[in-house]
N, C-alpha and C. Protein backbone atom coordinates (compact mmCIF):
# COMPACT_ATOMS: atom_id res chain seq x y z
N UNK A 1 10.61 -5.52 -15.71
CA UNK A 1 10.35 -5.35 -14.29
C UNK A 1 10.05 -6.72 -13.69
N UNK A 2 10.44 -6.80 -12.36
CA UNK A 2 10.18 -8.11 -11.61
C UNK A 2 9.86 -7.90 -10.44
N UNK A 3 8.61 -8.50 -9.90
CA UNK A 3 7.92 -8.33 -8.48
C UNK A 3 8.42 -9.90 -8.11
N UNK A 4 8.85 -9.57 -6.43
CA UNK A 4 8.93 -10.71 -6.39
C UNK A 4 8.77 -10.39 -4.66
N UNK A 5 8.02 -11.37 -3.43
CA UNK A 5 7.69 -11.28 -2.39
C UNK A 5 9.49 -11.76 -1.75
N UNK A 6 9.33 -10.57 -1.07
CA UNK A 6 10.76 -10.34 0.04
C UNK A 6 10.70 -10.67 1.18
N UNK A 7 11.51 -11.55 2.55
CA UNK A 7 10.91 -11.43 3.80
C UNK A 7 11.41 -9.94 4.53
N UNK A 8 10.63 -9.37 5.46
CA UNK A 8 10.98 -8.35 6.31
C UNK A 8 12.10 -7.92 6.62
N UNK A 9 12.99 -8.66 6.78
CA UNK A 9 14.44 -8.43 6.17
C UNK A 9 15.38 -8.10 5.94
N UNK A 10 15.15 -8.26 4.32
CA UNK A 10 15.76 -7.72 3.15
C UNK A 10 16.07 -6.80 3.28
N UNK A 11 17.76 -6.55 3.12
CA UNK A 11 18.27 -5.47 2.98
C UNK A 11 17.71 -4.14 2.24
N UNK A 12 17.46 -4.62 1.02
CA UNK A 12 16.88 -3.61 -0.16
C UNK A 12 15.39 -3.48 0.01
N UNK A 13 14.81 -4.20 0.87
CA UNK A 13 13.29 -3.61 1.54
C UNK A 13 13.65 -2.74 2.30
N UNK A 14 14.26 -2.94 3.25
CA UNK A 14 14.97 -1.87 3.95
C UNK A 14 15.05 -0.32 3.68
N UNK A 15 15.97 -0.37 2.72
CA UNK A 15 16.47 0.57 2.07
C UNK A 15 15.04 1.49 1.05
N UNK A 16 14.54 0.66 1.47
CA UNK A 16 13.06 1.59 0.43
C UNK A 16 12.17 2.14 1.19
N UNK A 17 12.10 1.03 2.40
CA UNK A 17 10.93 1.49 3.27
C UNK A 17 11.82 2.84 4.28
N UNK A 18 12.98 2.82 4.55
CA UNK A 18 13.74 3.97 5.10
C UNK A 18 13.36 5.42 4.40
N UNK A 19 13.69 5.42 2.49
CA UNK A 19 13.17 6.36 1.77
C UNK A 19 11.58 6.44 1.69
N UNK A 20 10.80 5.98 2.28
CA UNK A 20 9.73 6.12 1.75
C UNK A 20 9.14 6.94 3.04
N UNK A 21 9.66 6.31 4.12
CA UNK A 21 9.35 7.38 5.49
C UNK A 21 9.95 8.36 5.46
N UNK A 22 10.97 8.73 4.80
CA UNK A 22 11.73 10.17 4.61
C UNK A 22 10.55 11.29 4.12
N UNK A 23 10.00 10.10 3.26
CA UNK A 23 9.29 11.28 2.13
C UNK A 23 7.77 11.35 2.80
N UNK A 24 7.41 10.71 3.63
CA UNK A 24 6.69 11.14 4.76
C UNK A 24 6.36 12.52 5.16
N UNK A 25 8.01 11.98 6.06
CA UNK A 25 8.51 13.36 6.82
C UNK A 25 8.37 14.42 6.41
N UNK A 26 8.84 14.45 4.99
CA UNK A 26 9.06 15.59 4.48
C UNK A 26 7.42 16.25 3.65
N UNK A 27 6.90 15.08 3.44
CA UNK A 27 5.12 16.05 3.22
C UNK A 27 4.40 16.69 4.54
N UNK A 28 4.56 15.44 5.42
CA UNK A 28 3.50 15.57 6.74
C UNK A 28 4.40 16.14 8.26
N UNK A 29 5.49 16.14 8.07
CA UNK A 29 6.38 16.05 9.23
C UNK A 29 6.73 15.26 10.39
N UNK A 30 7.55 15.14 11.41
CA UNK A 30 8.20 13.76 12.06
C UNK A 30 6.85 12.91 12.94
N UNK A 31 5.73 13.22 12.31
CA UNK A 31 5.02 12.25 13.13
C UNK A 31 5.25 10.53 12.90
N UNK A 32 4.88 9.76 14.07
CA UNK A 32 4.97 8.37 13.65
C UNK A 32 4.77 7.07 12.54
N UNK A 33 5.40 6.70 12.24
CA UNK A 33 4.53 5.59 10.87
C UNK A 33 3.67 4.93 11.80
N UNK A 34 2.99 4.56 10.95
CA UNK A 34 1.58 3.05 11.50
C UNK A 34 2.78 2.20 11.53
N UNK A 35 2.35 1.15 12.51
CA UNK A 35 3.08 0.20 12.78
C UNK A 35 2.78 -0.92 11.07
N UNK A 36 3.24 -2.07 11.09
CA UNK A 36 3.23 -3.32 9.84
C UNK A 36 3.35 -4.26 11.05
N UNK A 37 2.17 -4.88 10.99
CA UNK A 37 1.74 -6.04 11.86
C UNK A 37 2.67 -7.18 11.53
N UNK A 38 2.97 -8.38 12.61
CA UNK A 38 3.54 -9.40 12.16
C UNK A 38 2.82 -10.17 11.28
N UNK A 39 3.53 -10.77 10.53
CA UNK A 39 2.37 -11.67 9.01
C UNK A 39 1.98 -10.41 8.16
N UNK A 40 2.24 -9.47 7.73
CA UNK A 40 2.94 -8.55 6.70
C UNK A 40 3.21 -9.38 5.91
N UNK A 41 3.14 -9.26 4.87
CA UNK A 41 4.06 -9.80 3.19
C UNK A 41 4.00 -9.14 2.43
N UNK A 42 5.36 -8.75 2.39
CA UNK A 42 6.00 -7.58 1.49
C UNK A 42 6.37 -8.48 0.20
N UNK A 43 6.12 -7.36 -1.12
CA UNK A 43 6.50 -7.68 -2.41
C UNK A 43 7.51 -6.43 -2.54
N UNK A 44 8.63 -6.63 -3.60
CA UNK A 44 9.12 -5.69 -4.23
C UNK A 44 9.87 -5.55 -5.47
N UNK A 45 9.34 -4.74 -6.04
CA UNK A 45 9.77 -4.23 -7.65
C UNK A 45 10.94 -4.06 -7.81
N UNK A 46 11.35 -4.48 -9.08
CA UNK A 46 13.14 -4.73 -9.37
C UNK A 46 13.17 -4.23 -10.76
N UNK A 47 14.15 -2.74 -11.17
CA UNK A 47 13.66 -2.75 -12.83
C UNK A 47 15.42 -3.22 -12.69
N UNK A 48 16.02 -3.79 -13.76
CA UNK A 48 17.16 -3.91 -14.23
C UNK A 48 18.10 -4.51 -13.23
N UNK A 49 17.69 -5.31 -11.84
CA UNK A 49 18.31 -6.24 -11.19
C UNK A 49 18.23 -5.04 -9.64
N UNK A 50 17.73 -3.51 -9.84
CA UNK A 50 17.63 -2.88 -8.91
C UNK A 50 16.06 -3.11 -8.20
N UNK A 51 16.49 -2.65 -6.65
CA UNK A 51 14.83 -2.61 -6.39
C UNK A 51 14.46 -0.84 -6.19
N UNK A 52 13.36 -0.73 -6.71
CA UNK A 52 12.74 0.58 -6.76
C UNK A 52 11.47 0.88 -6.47
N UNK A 53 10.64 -0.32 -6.07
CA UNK A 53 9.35 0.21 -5.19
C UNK A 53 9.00 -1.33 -4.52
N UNK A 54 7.76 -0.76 -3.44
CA UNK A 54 7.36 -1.80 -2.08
C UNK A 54 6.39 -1.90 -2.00
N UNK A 55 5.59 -2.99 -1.63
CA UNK A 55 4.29 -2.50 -0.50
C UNK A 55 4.03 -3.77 -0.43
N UNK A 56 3.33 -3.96 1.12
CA UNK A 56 2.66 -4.86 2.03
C UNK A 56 1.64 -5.13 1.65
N UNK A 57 1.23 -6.27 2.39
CA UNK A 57 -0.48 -6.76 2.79
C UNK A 57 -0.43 -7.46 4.03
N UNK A 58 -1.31 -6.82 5.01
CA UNK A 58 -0.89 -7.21 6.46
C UNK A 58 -2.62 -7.70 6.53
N UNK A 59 -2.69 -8.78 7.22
CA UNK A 59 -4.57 -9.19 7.88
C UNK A 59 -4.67 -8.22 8.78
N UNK A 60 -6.17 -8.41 8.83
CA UNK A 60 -7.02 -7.48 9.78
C UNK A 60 -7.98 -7.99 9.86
N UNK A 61 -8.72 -7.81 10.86
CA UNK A 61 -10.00 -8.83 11.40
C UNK A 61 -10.99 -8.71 10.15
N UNK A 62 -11.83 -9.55 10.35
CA UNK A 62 -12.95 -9.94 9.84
C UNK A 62 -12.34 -10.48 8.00
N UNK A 63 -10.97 -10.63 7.38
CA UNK A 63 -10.95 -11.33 6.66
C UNK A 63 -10.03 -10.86 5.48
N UNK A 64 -10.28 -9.24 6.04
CA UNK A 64 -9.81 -7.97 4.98
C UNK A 64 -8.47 -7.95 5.26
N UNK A 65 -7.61 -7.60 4.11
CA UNK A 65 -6.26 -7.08 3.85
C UNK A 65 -6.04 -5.87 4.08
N UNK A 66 -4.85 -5.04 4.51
CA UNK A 66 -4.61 -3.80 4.63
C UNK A 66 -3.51 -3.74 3.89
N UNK A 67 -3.31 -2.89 2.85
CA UNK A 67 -2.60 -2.45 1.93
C UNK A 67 -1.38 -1.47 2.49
N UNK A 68 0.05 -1.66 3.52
CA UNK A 68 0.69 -0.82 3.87
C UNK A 68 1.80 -0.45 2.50
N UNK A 69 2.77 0.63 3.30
CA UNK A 69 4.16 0.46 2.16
C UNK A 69 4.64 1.09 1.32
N UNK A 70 3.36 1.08 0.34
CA UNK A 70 3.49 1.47 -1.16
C UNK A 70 4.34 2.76 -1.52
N UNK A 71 5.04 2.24 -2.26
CA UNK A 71 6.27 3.12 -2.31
C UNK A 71 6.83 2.69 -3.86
N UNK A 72 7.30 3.89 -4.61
CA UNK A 72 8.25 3.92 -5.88
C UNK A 72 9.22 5.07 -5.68
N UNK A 73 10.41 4.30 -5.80
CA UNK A 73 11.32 5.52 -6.00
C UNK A 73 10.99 6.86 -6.93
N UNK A 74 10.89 8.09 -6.35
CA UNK A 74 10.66 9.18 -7.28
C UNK A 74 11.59 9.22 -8.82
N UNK A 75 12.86 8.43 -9.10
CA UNK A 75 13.13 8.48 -10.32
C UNK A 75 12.81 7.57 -10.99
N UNK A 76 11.52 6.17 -10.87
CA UNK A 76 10.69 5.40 -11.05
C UNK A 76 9.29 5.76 -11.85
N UNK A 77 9.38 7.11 -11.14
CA UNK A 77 7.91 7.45 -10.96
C UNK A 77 7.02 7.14 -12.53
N UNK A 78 6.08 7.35 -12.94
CA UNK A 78 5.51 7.52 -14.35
C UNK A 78 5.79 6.79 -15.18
N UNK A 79 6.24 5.16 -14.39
CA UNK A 79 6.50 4.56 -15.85
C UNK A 79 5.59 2.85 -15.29
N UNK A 80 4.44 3.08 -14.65
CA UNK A 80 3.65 2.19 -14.60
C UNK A 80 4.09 0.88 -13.41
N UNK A 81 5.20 1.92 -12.37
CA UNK A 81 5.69 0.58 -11.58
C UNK A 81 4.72 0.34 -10.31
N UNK A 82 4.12 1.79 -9.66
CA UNK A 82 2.91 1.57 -8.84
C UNK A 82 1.72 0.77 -9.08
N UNK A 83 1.35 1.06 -10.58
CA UNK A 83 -0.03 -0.12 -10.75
C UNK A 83 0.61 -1.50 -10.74
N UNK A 84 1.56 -1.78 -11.40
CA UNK A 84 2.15 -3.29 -11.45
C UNK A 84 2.02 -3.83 -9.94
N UNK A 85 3.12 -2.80 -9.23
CA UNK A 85 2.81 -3.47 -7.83
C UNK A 85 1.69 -3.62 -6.89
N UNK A 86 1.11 -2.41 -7.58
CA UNK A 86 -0.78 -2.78 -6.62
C UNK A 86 -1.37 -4.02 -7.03
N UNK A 87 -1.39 -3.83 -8.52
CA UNK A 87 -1.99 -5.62 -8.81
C UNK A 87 -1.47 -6.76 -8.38
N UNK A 88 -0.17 -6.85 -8.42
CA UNK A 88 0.33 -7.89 -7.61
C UNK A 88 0.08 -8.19 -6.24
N UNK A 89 0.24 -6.76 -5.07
CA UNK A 89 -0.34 -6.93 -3.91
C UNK A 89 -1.58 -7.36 -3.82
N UNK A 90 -2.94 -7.13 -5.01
CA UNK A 90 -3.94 -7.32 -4.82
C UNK A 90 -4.11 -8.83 -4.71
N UNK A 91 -3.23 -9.22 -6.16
CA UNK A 91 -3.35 -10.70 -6.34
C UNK A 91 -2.72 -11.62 -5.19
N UNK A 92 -1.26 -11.20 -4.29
CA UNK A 92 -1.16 -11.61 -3.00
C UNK A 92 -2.67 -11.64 -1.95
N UNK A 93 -2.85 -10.83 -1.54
CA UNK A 93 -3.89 -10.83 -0.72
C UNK A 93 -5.34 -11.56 -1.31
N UNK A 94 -5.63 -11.70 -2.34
CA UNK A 94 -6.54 -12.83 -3.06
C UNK A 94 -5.62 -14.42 -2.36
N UNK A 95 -4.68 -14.14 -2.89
CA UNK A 95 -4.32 -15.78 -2.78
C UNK A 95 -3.91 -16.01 -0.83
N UNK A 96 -4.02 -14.93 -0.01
CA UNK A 96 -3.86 -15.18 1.46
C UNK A 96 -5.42 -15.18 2.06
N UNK A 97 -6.61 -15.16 0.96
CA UNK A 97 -7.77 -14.87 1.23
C UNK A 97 -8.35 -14.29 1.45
N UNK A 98 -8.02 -12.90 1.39
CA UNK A 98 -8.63 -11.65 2.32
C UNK A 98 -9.91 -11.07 0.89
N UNK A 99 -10.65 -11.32 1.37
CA UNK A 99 -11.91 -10.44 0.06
C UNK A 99 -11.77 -8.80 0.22
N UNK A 100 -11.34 -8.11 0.66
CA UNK A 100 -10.96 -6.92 0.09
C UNK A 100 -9.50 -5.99 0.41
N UNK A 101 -9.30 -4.99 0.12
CA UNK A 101 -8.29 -4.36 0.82
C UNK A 101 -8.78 -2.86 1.14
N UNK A 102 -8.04 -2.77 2.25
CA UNK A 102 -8.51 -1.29 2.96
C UNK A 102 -6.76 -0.50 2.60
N UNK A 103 -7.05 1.07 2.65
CA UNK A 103 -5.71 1.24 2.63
C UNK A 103 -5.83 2.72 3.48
N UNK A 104 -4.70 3.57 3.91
CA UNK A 104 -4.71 4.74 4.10
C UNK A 104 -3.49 5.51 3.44
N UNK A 105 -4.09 7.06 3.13
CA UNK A 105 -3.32 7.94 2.75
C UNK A 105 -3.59 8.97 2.84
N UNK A 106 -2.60 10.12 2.18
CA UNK A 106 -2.61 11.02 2.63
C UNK A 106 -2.91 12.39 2.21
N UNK A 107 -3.71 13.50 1.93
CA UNK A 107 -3.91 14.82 1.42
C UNK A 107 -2.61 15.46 0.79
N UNK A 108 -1.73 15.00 1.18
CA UNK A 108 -0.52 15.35 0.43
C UNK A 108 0.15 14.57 -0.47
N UNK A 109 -0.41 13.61 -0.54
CA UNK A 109 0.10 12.39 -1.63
C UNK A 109 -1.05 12.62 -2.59
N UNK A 110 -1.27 13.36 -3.37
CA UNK A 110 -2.49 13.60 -4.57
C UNK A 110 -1.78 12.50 -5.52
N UNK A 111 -0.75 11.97 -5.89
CA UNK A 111 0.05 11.01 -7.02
C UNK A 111 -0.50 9.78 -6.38
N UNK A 112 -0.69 9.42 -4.81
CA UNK A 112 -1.13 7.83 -4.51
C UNK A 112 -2.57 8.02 -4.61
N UNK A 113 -3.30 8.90 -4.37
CA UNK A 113 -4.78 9.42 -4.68
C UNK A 113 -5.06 9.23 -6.06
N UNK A 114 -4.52 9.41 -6.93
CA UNK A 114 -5.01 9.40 -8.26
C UNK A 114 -4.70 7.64 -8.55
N UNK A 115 -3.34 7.49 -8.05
CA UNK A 115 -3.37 5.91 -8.65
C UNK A 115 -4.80 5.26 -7.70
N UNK A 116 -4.76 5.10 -6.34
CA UNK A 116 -5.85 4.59 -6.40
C UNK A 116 -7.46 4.73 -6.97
N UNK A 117 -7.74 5.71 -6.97
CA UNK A 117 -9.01 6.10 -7.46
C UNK A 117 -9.17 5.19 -9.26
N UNK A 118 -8.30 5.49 -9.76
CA UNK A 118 -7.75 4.94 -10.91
C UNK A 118 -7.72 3.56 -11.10
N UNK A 119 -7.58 2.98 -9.23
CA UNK A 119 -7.48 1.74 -9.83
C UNK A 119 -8.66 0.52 -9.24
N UNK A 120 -9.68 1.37 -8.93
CA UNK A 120 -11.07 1.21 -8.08
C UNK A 120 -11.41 1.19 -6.98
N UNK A 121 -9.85 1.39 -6.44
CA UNK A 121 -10.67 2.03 -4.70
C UNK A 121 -11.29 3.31 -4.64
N UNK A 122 -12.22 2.82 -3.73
CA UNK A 122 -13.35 3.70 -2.96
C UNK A 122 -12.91 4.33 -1.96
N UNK A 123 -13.55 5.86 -1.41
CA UNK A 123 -13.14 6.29 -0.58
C UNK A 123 -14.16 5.76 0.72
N UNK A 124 -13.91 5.47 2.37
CA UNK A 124 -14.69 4.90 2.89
C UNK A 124 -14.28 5.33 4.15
N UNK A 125 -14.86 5.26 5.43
CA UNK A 125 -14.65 5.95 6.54
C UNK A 125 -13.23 5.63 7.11
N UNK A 126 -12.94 6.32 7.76
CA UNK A 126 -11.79 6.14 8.59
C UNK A 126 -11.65 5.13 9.33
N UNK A 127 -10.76 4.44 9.42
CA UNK A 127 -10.62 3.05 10.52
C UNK A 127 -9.02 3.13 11.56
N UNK A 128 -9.52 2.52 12.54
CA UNK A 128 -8.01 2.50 13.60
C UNK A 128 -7.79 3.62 13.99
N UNK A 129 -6.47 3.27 14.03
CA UNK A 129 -5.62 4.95 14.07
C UNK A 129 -5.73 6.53 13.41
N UNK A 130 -6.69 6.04 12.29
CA UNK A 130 -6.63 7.32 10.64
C UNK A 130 -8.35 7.57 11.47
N UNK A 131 -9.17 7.17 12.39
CA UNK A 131 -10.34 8.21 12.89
C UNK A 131 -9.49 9.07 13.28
N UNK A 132 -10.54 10.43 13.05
CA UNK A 132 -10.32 12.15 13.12
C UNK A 132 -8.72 12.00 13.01
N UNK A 133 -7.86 12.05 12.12
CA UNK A 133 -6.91 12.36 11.30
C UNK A 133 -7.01 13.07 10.20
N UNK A 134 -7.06 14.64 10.06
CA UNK A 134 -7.73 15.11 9.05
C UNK A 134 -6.87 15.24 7.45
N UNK A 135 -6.06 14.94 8.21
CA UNK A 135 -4.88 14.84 6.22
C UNK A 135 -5.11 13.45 5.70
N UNK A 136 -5.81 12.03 6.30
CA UNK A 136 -6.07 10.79 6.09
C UNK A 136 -7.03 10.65 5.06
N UNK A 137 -6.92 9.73 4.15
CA UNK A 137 -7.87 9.51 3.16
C UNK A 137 -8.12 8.10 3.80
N UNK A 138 -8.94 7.21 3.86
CA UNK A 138 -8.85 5.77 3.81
C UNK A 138 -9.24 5.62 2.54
N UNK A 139 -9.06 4.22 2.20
CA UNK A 139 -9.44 3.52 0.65
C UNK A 139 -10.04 2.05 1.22
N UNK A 140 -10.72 1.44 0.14
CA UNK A 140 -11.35 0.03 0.17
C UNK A 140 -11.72 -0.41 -1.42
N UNK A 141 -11.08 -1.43 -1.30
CA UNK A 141 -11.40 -2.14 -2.72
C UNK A 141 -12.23 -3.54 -2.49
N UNK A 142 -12.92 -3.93 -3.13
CA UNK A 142 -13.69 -5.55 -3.49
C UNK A 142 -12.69 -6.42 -3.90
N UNK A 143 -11.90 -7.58 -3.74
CA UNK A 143 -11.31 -8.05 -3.80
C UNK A 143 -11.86 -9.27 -5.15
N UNK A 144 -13.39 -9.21 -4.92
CA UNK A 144 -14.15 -10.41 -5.39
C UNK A 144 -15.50 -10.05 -5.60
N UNK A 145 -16.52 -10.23 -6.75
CA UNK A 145 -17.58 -9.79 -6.86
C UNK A 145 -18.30 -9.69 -5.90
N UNK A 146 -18.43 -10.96 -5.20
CA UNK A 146 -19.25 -10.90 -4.08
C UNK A 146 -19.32 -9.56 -3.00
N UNK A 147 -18.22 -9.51 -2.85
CA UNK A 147 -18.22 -8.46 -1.47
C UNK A 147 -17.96 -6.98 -2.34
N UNK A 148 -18.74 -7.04 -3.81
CA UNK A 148 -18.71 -5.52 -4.16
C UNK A 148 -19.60 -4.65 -3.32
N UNK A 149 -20.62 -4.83 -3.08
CA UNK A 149 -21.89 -4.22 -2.35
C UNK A 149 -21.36 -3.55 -0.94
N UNK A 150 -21.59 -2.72 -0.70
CA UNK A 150 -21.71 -2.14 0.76
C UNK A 150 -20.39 -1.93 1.36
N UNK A 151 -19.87 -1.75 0.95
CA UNK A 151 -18.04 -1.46 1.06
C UNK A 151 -17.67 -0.59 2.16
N UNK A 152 -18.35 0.72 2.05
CA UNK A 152 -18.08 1.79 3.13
C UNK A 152 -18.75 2.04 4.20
């Protein structure tokens, strides 16, 4: 497998982030995506010269990363390409400075629920757009010891 940061773009970002709002649609129905702020930096997973999963790290005030995107092709699924790419996004957003990441999801995505929980995000109040959204999970991770404390 190969992660490698794509610009906005990319055809084959494209082509993932298109399937990944499909599958949206098809849990939650035609409501809107969150927008991906300008200064976004997208990474994406390549097994065998193909690409098969995505995800962002966009700033947000006070310093924090927001984790958009995240996406694996469903015939991907279960073979460890979501954690690869979370760590990598994590390690992007370390190296753009952001001391933690916030993320949102969804009551119908129990498969992105388990990877995160799994992979030490916390569950933490709603922010932005995801207040009183009741299918919304938010997430928050520590990026750095320091800012483990007081997260939510």
């Amino acid at each position: 497998m190969k992660i490698e940061e794509r610009p906005a773009t990319d055809h084959e970002l494209a082509t993932l982030l298109d399937a990944a709002f499909a599958e949206l649609v098809a849990r939650y129905g035609p409501e809107g995506r969150s927008q991906v702020k300008e200064g976004a930096r997208f990474l994406v997973a390549s097994v065998d010269g193909q690409a098969v999963g995505c995800g962002a790290v966009q700033p947000m005030a006070d310093g924090a990363g927001e984790l958009k995107r995240m996406y694996v092709v469903p015939a991907q699924r279960g073979r460890g390409i979501a954690t690869a790419l979370l760590s990598a996004l994590e390690d992007l957003a370390r190296s753009l400075g952001h001391h933690r990441l916030l993320l949102a999801t969804g009551l119908r995505q129990p498969e992105a629920i388990a990877l995160y929980e799994r992979c030490a995000y916390t569950l933490t109040e709603p922010y932005g757009r995801y207040v009183g959204a009741p299918l919304t999970r938010c997430y928050v991770k520590a990026l750095c010891a320091a800012d483990a404390g007081g997260l939510a």
